[in-house]
PDB file of N, CA and C in Angstrom:
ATOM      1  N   UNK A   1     -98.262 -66.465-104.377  1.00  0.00           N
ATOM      2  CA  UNK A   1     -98.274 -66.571-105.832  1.00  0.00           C
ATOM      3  C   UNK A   1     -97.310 -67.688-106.228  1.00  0.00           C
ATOM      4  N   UNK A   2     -97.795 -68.747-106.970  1.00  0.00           N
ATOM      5  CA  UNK A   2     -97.383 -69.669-107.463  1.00  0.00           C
ATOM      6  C   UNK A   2     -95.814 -69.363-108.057  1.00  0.00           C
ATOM      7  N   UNK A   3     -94.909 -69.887-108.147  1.00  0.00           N
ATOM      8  CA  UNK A   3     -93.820 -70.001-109.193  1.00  0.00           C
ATOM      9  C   UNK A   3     -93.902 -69.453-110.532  1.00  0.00           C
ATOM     10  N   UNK A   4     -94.678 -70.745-111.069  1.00  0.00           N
ATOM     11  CA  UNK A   4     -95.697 -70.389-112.703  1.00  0.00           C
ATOM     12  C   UNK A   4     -96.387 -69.287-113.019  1.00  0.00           C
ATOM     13  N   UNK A   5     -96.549 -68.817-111.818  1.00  0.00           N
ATOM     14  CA  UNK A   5     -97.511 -67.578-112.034  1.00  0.00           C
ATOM     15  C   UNK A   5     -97.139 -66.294-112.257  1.00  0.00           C
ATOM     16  N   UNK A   6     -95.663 -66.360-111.336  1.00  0.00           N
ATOM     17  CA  UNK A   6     -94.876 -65.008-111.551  1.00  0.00           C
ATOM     18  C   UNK A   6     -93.979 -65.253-112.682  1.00  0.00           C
ATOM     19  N   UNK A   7     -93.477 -66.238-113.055  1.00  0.00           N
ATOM     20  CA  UNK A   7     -92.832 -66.108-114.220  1.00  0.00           C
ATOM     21  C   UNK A   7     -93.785 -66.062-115.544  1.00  0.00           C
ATOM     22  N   UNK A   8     -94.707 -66.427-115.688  1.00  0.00           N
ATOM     23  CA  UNK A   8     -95.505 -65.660-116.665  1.00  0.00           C
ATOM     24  C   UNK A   8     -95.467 -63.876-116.306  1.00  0.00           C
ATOM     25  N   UNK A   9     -95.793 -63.983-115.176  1.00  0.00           N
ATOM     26  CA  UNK A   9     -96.466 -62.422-115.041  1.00  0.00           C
ATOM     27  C   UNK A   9     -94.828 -61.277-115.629  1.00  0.00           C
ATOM     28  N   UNK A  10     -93.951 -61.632-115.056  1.00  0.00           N
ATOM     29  CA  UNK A  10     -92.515 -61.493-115.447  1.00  0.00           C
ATOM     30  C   UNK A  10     -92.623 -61.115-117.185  1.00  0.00           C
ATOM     31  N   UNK A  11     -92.621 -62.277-117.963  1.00  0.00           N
ATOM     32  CA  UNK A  11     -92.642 -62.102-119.398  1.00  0.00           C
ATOM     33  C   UNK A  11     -93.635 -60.862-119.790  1.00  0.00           C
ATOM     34  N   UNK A  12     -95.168 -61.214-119.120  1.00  0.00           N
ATOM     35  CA  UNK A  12     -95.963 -60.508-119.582  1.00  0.00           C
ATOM     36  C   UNK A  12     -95.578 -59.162-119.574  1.00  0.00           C
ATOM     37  N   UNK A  13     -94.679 -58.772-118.068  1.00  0.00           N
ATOM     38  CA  UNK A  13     -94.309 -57.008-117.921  1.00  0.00           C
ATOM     39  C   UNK A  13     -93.337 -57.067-119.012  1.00  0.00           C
ATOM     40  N   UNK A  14     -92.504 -57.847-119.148  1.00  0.00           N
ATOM     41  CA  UNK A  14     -91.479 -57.319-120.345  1.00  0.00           C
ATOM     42  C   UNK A  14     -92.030 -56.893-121.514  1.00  0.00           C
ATOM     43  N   UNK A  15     -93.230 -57.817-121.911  1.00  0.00           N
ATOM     44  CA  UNK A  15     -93.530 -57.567-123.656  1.00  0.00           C
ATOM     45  C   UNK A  15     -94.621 -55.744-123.104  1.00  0.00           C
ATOM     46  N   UNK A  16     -94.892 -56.278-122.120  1.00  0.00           N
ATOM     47  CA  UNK A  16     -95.751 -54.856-122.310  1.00  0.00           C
ATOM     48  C   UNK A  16     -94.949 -53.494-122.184  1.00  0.00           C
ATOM     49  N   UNK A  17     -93.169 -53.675-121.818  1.00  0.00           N
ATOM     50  CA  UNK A  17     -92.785 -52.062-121.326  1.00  0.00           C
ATOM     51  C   UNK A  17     -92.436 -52.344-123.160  1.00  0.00           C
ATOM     52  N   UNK A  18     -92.208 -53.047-123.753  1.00  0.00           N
ATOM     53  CA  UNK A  18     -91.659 -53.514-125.217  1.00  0.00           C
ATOM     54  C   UNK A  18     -92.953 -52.567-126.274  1.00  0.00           C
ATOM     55  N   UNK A  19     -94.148 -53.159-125.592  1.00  0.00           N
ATOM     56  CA  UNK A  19     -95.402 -52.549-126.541  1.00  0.00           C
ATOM     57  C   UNK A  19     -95.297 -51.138-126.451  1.00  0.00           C
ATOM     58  N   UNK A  20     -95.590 -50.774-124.980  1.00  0.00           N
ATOM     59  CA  UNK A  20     -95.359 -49.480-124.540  1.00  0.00           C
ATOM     60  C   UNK A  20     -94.503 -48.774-124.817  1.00  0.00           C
ATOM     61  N   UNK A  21     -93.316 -48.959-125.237  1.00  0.00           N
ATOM     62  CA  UNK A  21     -92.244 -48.396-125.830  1.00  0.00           C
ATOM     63  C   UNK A  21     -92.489 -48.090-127.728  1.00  0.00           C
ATOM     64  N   UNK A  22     -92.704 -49.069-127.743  1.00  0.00           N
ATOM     65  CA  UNK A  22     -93.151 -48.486-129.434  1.00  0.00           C
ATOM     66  C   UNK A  22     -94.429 -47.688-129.929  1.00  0.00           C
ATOM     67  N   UNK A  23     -95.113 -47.915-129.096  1.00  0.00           N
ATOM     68  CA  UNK A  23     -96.681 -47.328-128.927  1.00  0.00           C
ATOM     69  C   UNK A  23     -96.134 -45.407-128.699  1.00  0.00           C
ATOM     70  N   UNK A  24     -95.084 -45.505-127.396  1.00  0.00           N
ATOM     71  CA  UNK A  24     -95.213 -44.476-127.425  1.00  0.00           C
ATOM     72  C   UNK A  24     -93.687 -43.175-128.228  1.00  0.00           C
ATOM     73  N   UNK A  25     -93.052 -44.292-129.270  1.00  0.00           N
ATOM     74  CA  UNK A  25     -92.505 -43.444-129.575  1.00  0.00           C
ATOM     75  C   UNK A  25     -92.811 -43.307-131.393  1.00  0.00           C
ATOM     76  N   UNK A  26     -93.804 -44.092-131.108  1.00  0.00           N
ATOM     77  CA  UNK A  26     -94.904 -44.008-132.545  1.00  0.00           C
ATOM     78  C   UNK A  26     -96.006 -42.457-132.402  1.00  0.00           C
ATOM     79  N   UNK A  27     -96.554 -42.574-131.121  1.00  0.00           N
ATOM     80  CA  UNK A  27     -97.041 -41.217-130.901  1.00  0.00           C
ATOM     81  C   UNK A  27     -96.233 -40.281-130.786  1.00  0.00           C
ATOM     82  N   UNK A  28     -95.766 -39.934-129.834  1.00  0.00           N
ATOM     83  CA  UNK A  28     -94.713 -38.880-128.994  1.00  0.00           C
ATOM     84  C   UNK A  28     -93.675 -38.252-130.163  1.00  0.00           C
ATOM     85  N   UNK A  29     -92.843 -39.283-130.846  1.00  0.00           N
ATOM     86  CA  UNK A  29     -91.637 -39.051-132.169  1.00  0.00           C
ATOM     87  C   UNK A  29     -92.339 -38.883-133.721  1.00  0.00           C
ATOM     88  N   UNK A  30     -93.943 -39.782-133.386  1.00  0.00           N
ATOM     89  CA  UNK A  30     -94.157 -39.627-134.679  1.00  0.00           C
ATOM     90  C   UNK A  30     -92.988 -41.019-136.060  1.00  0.00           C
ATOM     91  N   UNK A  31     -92.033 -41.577-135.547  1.00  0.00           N
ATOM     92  CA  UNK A  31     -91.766 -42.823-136.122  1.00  0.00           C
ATOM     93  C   UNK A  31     -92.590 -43.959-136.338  1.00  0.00           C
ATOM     94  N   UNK A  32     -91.765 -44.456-137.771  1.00  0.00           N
ATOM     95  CA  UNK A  32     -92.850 -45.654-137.639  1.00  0.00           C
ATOM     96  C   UNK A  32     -92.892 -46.595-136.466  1.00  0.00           C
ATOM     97  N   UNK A  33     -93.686 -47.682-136.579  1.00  0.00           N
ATOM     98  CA  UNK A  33     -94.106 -48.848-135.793  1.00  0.00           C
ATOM     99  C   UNK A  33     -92.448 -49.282-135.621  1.00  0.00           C
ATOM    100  N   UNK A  34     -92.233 -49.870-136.550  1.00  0.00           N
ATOM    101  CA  UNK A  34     -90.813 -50.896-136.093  1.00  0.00           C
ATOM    102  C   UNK A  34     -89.613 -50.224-135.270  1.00  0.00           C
ATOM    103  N   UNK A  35     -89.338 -49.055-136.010  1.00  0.00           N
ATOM    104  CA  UNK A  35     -88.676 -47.956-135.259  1.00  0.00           C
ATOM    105  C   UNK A  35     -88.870 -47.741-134.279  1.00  0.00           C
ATOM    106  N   UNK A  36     -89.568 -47.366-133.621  1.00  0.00           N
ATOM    107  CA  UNK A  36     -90.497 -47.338-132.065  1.00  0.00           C
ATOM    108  C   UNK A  36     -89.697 -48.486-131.415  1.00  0.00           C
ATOM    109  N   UNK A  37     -90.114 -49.636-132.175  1.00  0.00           N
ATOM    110  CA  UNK A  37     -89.805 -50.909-131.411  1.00  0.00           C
ATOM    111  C   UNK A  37     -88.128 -51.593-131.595  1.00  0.00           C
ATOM    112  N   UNK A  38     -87.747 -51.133-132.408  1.00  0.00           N
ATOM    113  CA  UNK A  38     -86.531 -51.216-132.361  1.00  0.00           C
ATOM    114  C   UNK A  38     -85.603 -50.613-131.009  1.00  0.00           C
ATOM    115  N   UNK A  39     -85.917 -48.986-131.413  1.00  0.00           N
ATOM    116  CA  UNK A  39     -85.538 -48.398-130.206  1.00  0.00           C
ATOM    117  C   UNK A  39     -85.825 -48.521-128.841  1.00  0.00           C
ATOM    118  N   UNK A  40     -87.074 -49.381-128.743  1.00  0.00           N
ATOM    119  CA  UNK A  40     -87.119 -49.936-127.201  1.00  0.00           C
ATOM    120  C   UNK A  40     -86.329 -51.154-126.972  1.00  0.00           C
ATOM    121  N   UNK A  41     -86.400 -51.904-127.907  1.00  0.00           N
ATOM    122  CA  UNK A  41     -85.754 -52.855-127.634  1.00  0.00           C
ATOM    123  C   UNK A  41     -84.133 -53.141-127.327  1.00  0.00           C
ATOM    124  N   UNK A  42     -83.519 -51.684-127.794  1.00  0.00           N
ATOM    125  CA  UNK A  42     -82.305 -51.149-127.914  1.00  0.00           C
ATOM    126  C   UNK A  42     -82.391 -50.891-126.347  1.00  0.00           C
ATOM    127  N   UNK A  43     -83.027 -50.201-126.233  1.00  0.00           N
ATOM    128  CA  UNK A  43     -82.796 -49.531-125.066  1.00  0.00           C
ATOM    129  C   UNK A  43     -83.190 -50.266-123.462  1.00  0.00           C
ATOM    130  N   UNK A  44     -84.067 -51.400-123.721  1.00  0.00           N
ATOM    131  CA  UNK A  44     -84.332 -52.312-123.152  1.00  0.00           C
ATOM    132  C   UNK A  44     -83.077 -53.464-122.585  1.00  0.00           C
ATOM    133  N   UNK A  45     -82.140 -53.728-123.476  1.00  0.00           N
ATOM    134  CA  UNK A  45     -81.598 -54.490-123.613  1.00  0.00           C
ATOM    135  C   UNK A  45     -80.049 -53.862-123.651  1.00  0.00           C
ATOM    136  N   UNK A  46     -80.063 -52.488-123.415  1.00  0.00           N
ATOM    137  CA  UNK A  46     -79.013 -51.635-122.748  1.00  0.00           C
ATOM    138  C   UNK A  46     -77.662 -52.161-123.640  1.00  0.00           C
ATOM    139  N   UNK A  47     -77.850 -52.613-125.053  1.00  0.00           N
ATOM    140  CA  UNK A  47     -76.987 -52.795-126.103  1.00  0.00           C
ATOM    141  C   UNK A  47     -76.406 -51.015-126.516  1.00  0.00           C
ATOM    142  N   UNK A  48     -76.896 -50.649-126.432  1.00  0.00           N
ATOM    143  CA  UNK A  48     -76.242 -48.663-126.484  1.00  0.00           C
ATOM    144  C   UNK A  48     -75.724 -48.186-128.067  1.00  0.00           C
ATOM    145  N   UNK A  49     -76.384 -48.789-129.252  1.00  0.00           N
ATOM    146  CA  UNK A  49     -76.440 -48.594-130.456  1.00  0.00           C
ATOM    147  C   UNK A  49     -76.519 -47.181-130.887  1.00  0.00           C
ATOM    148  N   UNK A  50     -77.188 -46.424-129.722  1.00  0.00           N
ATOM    149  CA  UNK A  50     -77.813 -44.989-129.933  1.00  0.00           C
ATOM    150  C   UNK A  50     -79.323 -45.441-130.837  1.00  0.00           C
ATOM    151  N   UNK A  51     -79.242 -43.595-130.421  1.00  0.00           N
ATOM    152  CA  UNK A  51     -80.692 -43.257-130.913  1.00  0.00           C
ATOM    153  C   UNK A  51     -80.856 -43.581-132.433  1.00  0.00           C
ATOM    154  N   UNK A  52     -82.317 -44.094-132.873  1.00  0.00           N
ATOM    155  CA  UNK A  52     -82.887 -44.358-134.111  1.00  0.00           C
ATOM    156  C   UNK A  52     -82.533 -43.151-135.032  1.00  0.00           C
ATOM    157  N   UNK A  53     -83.464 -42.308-134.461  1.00  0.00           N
ATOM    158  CA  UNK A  53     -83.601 -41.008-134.639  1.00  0.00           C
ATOM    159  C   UNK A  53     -83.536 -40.110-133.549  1.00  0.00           C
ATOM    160  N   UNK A  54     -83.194 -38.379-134.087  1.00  0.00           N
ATOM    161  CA  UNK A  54     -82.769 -38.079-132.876  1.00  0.00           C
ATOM    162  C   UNK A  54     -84.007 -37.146-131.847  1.00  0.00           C
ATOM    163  N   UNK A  55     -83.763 -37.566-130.668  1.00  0.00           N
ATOM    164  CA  UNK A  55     -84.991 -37.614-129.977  1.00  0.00           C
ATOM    165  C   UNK A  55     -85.495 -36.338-129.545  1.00  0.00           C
ATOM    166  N   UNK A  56     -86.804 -35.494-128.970  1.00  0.00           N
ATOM    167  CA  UNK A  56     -87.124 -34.016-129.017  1.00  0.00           C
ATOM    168  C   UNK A  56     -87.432 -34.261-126.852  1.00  0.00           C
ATOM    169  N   UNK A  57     -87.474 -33.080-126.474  1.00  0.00           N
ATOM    170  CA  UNK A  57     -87.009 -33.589-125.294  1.00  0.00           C
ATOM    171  C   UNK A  57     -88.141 -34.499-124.156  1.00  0.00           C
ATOM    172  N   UNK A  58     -89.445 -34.483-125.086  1.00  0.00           N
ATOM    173  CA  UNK A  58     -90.258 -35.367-124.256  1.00  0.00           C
ATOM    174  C   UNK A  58     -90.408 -36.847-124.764  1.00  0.00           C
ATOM    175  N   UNK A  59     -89.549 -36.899-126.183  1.00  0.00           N
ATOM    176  CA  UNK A  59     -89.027 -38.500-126.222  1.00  0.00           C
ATOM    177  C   UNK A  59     -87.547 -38.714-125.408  1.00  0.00           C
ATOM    178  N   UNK A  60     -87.024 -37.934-124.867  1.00  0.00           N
ATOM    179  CA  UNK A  60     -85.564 -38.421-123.907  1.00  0.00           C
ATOM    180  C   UNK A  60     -86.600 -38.891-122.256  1.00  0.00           C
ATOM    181  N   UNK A  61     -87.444 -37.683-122.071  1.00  0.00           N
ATOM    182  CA  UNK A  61     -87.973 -37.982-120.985  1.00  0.00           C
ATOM    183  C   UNK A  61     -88.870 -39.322-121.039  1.00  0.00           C
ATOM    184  N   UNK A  62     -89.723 -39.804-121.737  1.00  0.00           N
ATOM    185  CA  UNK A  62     -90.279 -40.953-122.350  1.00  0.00           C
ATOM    186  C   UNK A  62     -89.473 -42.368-122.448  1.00  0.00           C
ATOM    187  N   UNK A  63     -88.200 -41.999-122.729  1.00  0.00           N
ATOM    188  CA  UNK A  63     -87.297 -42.801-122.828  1.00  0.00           C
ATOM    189  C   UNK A  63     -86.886 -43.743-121.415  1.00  0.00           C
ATOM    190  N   UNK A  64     -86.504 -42.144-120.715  1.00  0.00           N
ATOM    191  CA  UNK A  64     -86.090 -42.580-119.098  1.00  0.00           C
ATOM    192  C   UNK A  64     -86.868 -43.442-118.675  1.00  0.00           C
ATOM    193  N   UNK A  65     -88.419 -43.117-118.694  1.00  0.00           N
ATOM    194  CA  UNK A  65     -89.229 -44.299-118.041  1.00  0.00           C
ATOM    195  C   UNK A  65     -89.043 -45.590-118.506  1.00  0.00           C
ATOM    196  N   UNK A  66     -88.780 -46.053-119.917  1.00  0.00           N
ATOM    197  CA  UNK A  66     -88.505 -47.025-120.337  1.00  0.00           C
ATOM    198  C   UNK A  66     -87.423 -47.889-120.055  1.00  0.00           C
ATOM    199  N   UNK A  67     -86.389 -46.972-119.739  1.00  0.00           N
ATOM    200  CA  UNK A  67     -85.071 -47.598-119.003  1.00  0.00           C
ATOM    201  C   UNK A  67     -85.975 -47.995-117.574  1.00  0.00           C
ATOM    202  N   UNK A  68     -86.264 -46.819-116.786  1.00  0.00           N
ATOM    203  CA  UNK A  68     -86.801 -47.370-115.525  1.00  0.00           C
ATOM    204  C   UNK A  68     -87.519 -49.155-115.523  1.00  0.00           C
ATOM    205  N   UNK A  69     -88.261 -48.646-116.268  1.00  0.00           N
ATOM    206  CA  UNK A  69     -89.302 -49.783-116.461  1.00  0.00           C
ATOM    207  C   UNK A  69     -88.420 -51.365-116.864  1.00  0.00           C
ATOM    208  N   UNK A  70     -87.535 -51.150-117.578  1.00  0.00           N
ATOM    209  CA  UNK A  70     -87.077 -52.346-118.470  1.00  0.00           C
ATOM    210  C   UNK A  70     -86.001 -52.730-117.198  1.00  0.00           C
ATOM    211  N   UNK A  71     -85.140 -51.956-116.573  1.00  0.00           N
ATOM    212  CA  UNK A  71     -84.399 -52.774-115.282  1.00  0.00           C
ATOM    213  C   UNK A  71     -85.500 -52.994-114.039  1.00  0.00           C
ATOM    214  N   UNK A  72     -86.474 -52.658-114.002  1.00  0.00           N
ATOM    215  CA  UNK A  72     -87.094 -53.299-112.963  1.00  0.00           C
ATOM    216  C   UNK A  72     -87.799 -54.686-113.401  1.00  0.00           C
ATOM    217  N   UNK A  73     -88.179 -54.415-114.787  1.00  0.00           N
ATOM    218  CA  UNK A  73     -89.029 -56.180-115.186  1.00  0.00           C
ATOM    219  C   UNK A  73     -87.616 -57.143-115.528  1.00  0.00           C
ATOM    220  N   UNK A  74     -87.014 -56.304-115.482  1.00  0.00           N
ATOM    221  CA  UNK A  74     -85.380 -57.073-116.054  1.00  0.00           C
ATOM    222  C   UNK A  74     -85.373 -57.703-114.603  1.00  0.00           C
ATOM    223  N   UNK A  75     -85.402 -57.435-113.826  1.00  0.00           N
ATOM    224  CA  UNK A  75     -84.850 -57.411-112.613  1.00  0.00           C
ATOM    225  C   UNK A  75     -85.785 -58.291-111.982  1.00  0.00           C
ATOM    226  N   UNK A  76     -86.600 -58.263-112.346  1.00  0.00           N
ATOM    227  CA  UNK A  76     -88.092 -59.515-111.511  1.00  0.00           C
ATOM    228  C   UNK A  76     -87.651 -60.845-112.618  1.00  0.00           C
ATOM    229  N   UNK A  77     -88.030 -60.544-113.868  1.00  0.00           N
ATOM    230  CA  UNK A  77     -87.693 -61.532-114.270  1.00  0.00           C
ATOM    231  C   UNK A  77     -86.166 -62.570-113.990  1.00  0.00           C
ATOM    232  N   UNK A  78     -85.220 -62.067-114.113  1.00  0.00           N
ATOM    233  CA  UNK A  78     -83.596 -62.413-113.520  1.00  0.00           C
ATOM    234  C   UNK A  78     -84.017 -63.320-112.481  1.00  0.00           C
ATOM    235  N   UNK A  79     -84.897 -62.165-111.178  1.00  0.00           N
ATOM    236  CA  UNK A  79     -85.183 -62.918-109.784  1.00  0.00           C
ATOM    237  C   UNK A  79     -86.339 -64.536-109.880  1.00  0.00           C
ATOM    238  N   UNK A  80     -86.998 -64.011-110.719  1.00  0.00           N
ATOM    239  CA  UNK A  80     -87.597 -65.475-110.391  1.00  0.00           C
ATOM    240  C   UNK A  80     -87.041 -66.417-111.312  1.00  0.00           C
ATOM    241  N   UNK A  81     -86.455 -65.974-112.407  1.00  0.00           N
ATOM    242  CA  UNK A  81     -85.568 -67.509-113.023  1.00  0.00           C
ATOM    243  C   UNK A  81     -84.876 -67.573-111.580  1.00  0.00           C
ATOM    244  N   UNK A  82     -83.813 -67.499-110.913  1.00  0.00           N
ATOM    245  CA  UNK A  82     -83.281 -67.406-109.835  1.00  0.00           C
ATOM    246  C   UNK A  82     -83.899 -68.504-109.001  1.00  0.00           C
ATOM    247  N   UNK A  83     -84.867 -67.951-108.388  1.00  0.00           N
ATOM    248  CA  UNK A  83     -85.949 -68.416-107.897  1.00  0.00           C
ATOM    249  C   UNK A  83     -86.202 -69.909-108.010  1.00  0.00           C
ATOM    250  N   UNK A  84     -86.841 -70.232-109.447  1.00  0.00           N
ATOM    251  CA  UNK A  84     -86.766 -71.173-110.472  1.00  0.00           C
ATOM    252  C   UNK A  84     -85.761 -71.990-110.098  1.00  0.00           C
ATOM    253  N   UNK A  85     -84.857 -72.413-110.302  1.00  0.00           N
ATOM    254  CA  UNK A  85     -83.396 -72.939-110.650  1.00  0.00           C
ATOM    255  C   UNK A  85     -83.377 -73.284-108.979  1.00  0.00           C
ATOM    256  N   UNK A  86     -83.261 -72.446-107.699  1.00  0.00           N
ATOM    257  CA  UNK A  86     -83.086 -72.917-106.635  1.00  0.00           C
ATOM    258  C   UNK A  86     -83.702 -73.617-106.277  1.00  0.00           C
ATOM    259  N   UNK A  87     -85.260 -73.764-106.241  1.00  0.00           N
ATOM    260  CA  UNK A  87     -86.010 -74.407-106.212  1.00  0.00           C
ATOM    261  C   UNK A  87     -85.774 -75.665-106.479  1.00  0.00           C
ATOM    262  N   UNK A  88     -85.837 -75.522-107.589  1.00  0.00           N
ATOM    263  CA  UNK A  88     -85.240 -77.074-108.453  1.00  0.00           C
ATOM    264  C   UNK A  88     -84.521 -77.830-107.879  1.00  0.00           C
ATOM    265  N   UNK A  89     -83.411 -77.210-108.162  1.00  0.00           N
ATOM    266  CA  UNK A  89     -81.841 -77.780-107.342  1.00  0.00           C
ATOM    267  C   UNK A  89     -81.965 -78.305-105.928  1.00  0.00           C
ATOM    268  N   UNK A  90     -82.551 -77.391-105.306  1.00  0.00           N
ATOM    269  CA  UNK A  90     -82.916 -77.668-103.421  1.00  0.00           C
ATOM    270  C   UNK A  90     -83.927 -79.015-103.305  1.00  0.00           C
ATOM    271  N   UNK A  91     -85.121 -78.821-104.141  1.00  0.00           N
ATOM    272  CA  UNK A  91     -86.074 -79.450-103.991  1.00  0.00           C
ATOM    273  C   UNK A  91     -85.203 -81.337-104.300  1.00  0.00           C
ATOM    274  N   UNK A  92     -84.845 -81.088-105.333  1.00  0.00           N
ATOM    275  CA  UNK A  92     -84.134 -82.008-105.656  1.00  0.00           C
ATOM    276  C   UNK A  92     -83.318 -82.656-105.049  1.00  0.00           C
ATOM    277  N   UNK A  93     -81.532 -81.712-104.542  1.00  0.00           N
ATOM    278  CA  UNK A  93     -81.738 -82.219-103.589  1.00  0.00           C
ATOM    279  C   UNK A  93     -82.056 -83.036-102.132  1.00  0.00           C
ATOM    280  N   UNK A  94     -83.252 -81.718-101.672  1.00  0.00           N
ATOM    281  CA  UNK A  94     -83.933 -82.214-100.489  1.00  0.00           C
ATOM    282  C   UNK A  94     -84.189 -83.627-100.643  1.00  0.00           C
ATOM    283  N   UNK A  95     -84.787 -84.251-101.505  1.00  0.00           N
ATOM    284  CA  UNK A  95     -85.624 -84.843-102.268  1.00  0.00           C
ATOM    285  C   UNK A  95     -85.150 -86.156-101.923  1.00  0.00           C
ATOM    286  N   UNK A  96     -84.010 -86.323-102.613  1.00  0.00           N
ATOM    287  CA  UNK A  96     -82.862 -87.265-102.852  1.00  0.00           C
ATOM    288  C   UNK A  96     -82.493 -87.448-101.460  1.00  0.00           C
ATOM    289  N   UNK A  97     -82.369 -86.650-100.366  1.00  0.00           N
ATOM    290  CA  UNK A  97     -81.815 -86.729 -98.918  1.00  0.00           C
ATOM    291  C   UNK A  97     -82.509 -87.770 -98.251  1.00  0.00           C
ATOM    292  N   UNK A  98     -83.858 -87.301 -98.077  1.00  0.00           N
ATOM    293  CA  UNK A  98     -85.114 -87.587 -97.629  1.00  0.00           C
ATOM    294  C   UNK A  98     -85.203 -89.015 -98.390  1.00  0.00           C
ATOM    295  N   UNK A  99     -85.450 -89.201 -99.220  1.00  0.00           N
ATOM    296  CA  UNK A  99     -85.569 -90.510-100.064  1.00  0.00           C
ATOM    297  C   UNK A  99     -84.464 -91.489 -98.884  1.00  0.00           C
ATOM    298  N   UNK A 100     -83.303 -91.149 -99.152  1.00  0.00           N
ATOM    299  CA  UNK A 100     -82.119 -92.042 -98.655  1.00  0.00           C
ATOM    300  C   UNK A 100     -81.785 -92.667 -97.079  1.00  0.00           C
ATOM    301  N   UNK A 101     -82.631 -91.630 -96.522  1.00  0.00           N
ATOM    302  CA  UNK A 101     -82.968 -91.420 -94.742  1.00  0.00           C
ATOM    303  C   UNK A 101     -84.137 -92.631 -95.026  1.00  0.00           C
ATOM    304  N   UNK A 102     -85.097 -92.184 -95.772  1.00  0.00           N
ATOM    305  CA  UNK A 102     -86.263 -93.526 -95.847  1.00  0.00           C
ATOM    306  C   UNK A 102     -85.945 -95.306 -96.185  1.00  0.00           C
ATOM    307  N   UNK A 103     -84.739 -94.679 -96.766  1.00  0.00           N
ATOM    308  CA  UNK A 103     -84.596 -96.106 -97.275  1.00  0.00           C
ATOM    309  C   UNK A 103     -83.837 -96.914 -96.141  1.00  0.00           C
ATOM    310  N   UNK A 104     -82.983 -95.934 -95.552  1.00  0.00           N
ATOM    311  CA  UNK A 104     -82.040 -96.179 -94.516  1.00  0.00           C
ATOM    312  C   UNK A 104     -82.951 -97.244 -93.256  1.00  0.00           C
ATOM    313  N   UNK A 105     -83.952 -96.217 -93.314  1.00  0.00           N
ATOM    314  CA  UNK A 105     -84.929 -96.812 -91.899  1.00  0.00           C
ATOM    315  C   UNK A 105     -85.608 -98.380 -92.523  1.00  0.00           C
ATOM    316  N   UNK A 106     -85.883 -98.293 -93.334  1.00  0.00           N
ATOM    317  CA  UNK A 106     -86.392 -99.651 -93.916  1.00  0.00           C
ATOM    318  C   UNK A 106     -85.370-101.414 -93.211  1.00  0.00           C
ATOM    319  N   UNK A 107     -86.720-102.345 -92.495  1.00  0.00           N
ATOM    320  CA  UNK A 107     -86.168-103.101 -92.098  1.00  0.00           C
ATOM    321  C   UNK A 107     -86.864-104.260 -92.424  1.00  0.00           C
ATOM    322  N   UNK A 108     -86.925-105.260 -92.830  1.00  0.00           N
ATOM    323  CA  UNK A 108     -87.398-106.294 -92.786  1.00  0.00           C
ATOM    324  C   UNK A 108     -88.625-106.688 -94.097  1.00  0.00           C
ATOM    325  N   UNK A 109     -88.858-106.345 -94.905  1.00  0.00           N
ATOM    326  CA  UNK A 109     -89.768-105.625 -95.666  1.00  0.00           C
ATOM    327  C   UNK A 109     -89.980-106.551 -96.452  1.00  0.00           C
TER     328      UNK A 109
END
């Protein structure tokens, strides 16, 4: 899998544990839309504001997955910026090495 490919795919899991989070505390809590999404995003982003509203115990359990969910896409995403950046740097770099070895050998030209 391409570079480009996982760092899209990266964003894409974030906005979706983001959707999924408001989706389901729009059902489950019965809050509005933004609320929902507020509180994921709170909780996503492990800022610790507390609860919107206060939660009944299959929105705490609902919740957990969302933590689950948000440090693991947290955690892919982190890795392939990572990823990203070494690449770069190395390739670059490499790049520049290789270039200088070529030029080195150059005779008579």
């Amino acid at each position: 899998m391409t570079l480009r490919r996982r760092l899209r795919l990266a964003l894409i899991l974030i906005v979706l544990v983001l959707m999924t989070g408001a989706v389901g505390f729009h059902v489950l809590e019965g809050w509005p839309w933004f609320d929902g999404f507020y509180m994921t995003l709170i909780t996503m982003t492990t800022v610790g504001y507390g609860e919107t509203h206060p939660l009944t115990h299959a929105g705490r359990v609902f919740n957990t997955f969302i933590i689950l969910a948000a440090v693991i896409s947290g955690g892919v995403l982190v890795a392939t910026f990572t990823q990203a950046m070494l690449e770069f740097e190395l390739g670059r770099y490499l790049g520049r090495r290789r270039m200088e070895r070529e030029i080195a050998k150059l005779r008579d030209h």
